[in-house]
N, C-alpha and C. Protein backbone atom coordinates (compact mmCIF):
# COMPACT_ATOMS: atom_id res chain seq x y z
N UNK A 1 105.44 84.60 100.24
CA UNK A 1 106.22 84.18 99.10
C UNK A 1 105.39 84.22 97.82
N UNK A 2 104.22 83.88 97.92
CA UNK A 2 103.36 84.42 96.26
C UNK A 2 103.11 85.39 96.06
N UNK A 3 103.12 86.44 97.10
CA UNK A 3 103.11 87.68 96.64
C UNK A 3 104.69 88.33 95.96
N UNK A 4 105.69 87.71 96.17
CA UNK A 4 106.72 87.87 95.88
C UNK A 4 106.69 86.97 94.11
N UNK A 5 106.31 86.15 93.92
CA UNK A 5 106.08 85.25 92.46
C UNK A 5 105.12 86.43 92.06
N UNK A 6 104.30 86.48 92.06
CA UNK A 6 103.25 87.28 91.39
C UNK A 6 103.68 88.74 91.04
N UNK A 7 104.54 89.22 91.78
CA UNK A 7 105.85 90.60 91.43
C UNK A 7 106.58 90.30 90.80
N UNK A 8 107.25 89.13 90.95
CA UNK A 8 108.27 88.89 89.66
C UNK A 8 107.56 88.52 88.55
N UNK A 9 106.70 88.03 88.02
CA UNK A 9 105.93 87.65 87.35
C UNK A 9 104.85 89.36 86.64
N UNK A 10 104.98 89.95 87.39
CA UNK A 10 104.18 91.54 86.61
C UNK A 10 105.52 91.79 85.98
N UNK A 11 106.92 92.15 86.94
CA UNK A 11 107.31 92.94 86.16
C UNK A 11 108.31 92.05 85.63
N UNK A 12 108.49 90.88 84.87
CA UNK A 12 108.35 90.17 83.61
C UNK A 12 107.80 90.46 82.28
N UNK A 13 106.58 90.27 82.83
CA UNK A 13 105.37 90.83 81.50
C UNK A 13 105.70 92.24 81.52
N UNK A 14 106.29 93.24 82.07
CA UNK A 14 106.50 94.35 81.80
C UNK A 14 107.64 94.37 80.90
N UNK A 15 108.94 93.44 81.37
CA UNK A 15 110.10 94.10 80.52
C UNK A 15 109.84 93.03 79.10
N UNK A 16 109.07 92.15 78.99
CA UNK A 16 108.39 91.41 77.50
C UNK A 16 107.37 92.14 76.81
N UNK A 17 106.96 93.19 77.92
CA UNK A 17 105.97 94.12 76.65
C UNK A 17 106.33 95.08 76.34
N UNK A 18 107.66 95.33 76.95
CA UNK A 18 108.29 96.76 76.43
C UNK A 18 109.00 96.21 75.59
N UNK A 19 109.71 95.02 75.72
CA UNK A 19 110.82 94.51 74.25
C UNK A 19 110.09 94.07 73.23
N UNK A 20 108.68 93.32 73.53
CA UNK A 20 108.08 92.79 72.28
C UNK A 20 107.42 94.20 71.43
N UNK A 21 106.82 94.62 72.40
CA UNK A 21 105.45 95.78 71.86
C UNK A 21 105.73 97.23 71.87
N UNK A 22 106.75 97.61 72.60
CA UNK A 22 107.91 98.58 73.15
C UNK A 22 106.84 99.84 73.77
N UNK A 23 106.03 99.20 74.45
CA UNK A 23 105.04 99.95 75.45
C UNK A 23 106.38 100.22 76.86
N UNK A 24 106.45 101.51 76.98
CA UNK A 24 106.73 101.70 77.85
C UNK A 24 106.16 101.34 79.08
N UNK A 25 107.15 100.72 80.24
CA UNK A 25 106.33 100.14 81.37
C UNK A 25 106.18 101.56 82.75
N UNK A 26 106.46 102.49 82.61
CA UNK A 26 106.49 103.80 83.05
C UNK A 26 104.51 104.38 82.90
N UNK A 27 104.86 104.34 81.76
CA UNK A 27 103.53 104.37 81.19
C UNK A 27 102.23 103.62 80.95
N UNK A 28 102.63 102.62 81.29
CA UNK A 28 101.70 101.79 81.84
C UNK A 28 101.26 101.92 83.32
N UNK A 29 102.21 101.89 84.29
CA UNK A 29 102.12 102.54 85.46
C UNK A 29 101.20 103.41 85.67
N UNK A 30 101.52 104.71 85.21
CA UNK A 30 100.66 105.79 85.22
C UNK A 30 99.48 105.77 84.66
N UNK A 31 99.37 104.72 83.62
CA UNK A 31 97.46 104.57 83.75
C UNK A 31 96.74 104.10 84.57
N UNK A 32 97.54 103.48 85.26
CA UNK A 32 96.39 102.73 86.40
C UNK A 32 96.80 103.27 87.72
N UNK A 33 97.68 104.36 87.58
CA UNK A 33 98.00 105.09 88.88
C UNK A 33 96.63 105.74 89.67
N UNK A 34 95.74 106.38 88.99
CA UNK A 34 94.60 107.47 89.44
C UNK A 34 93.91 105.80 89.71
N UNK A 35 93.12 104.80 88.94
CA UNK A 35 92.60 103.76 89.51
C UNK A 35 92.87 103.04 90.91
N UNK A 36 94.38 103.17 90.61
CA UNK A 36 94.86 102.52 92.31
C UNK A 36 94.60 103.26 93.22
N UNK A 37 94.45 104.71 93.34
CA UNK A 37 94.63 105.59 94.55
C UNK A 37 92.84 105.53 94.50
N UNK A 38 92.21 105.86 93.58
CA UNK A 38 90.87 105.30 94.15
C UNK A 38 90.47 104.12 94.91
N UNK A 39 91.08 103.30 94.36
CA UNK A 39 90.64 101.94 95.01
C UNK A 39 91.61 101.87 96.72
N UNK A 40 92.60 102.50 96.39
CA UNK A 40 93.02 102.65 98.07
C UNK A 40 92.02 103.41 98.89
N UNK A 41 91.36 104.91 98.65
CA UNK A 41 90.90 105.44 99.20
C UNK A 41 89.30 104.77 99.38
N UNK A 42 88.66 103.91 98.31
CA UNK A 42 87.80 102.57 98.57
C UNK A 42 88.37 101.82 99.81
N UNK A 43 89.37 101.21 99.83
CA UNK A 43 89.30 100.25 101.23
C UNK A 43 89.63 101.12 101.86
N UNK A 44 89.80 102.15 102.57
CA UNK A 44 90.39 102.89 103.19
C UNK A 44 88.38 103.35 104.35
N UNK A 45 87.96 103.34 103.26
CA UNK A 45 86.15 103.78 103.44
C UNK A 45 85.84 102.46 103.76
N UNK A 46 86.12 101.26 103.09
CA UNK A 46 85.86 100.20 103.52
C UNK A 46 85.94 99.64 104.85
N UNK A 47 87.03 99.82 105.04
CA UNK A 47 87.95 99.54 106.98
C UNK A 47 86.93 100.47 107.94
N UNK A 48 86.67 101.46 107.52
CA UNK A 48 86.06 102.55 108.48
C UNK A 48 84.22 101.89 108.76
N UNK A 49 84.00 101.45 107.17
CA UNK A 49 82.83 100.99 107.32
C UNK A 49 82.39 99.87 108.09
N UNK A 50 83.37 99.07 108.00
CA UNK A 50 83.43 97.66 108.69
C UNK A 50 83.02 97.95 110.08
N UNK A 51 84.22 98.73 110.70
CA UNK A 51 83.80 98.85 112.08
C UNK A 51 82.50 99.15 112.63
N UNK A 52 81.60 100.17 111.70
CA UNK A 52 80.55 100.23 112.42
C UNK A 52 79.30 99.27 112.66
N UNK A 53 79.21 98.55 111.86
CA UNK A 53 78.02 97.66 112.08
C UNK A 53 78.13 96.49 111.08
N UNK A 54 77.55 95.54 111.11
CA UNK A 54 77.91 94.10 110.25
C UNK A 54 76.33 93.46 110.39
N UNK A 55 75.21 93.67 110.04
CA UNK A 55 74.04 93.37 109.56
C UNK A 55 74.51 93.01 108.12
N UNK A 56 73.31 92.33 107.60
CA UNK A 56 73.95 92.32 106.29
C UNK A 56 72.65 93.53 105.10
N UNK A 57 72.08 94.31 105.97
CA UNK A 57 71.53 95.43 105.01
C UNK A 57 72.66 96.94 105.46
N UNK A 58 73.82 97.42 106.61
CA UNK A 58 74.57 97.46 106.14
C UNK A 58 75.89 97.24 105.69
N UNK A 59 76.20 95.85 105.53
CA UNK A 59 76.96 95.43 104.64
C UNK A 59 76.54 95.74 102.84
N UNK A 60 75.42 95.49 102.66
CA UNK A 60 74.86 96.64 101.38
C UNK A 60 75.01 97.47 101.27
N UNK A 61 74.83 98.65 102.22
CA UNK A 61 75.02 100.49 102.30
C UNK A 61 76.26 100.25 102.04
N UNK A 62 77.19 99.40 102.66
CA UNK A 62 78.39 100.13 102.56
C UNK A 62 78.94 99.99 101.46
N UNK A 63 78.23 98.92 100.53
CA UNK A 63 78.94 98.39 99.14
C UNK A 63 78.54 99.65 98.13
N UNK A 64 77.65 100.04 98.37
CA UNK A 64 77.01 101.34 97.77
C UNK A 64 77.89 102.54 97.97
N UNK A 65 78.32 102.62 99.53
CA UNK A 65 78.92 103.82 99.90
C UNK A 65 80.45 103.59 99.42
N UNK A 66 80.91 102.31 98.95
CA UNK A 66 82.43 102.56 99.19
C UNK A 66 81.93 103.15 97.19
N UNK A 67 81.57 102.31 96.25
CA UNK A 67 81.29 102.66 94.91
C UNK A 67 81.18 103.96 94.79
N UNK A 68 80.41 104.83 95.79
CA UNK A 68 80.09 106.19 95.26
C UNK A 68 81.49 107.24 95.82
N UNK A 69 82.90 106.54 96.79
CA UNK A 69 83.69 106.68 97.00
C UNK A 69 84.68 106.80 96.05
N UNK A 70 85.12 105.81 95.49
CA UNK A 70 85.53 105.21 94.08
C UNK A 70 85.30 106.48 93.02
N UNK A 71 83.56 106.15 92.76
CA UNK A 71 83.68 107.54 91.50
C UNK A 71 83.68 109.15 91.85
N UNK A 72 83.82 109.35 93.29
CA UNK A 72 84.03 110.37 93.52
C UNK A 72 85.90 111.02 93.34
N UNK A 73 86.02 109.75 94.01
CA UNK A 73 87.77 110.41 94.00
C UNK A 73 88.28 109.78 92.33
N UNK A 74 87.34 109.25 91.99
CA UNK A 74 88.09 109.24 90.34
C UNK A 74 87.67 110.57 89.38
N UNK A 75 86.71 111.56 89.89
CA UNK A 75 86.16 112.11 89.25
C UNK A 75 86.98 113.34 89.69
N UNK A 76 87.54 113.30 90.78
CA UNK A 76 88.44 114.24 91.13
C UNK A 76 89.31 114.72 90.02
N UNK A 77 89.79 113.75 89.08
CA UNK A 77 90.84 113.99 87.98
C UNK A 77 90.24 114.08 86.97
N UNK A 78 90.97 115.36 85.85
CA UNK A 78 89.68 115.43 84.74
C UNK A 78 89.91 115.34 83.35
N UNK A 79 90.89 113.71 83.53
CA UNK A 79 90.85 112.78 82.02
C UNK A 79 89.97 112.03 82.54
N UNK A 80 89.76 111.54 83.50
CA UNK A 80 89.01 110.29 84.35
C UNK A 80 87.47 110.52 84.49
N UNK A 81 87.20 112.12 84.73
CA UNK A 81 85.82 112.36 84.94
C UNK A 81 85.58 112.87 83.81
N UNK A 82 86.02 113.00 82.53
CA UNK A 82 85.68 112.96 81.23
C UNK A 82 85.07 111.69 80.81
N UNK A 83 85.92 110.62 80.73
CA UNK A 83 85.90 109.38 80.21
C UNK A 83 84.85 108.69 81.25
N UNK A 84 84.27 109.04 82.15
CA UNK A 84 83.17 108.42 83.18
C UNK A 84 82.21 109.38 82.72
N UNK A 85 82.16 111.01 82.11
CA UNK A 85 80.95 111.56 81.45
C UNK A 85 80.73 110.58 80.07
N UNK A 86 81.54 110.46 79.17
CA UNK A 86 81.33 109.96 77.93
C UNK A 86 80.39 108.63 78.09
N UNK A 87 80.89 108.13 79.03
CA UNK A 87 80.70 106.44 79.86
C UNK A 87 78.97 106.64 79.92
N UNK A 88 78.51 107.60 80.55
CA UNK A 88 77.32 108.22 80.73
C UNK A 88 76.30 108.36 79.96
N UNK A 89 76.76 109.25 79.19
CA UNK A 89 76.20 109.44 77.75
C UNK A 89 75.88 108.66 77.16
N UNK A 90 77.19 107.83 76.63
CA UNK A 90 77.05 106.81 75.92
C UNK A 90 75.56 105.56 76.54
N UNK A 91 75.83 105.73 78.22
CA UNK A 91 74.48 104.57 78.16
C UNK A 91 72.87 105.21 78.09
N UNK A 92 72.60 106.66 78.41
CA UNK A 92 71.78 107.61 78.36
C UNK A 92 71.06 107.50 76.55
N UNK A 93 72.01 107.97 75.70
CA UNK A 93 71.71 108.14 74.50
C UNK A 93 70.97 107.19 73.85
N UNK A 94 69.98 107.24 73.08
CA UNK A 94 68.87 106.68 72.28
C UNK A 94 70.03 105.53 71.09
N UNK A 95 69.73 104.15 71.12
CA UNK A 95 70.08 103.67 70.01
C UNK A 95 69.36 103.46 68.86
């Protein structure tokens, strides 16, 4: 049942930010569409990781391995692996 409040409650703030701010809620969607399917394909590496071993050095590897999961399949898309080069740069470059 709170997962059911917490749905009515997003898409609330959706149809109040499309009437107040007139952000389409379509479009909102689709920005965090490529984030979600990373982060699915993250637990997805996660579940697999679990099973094999539960030490807690790798419970580390795997926190490492699901992250380099993450920016791999975000990098797959190339507004996403633009904006993660810039991301780059930006901390690389001399201030």
């Amino acid at each position: 049942s709170r997962s059911l409040v917490r749905l009515e409650l997003v898409l609330v703030n959706l149809i109040i930010m499309y009437w107040l701010v007139k952000i389409s809620p379509i479009a909102m969607i689709k920005n965090v569409s490529i984030p979600f399917i990373a982060a699915i394909g993250m637990y997805l590496v996660s579940l697999l990781l679990k099973n094999i071993g539960d030490s807690t050095i790798w419970q580390i590897l795997s926190i490492i391995l699901c992250g380099i999961t993450y920016i791999t399949i975000i990098s797959c898309f190339k507004q996403e692996r633009k904006l993660l080069l810039s991301f780059i740069y930006k901390i690389k470059s001399p201030k």
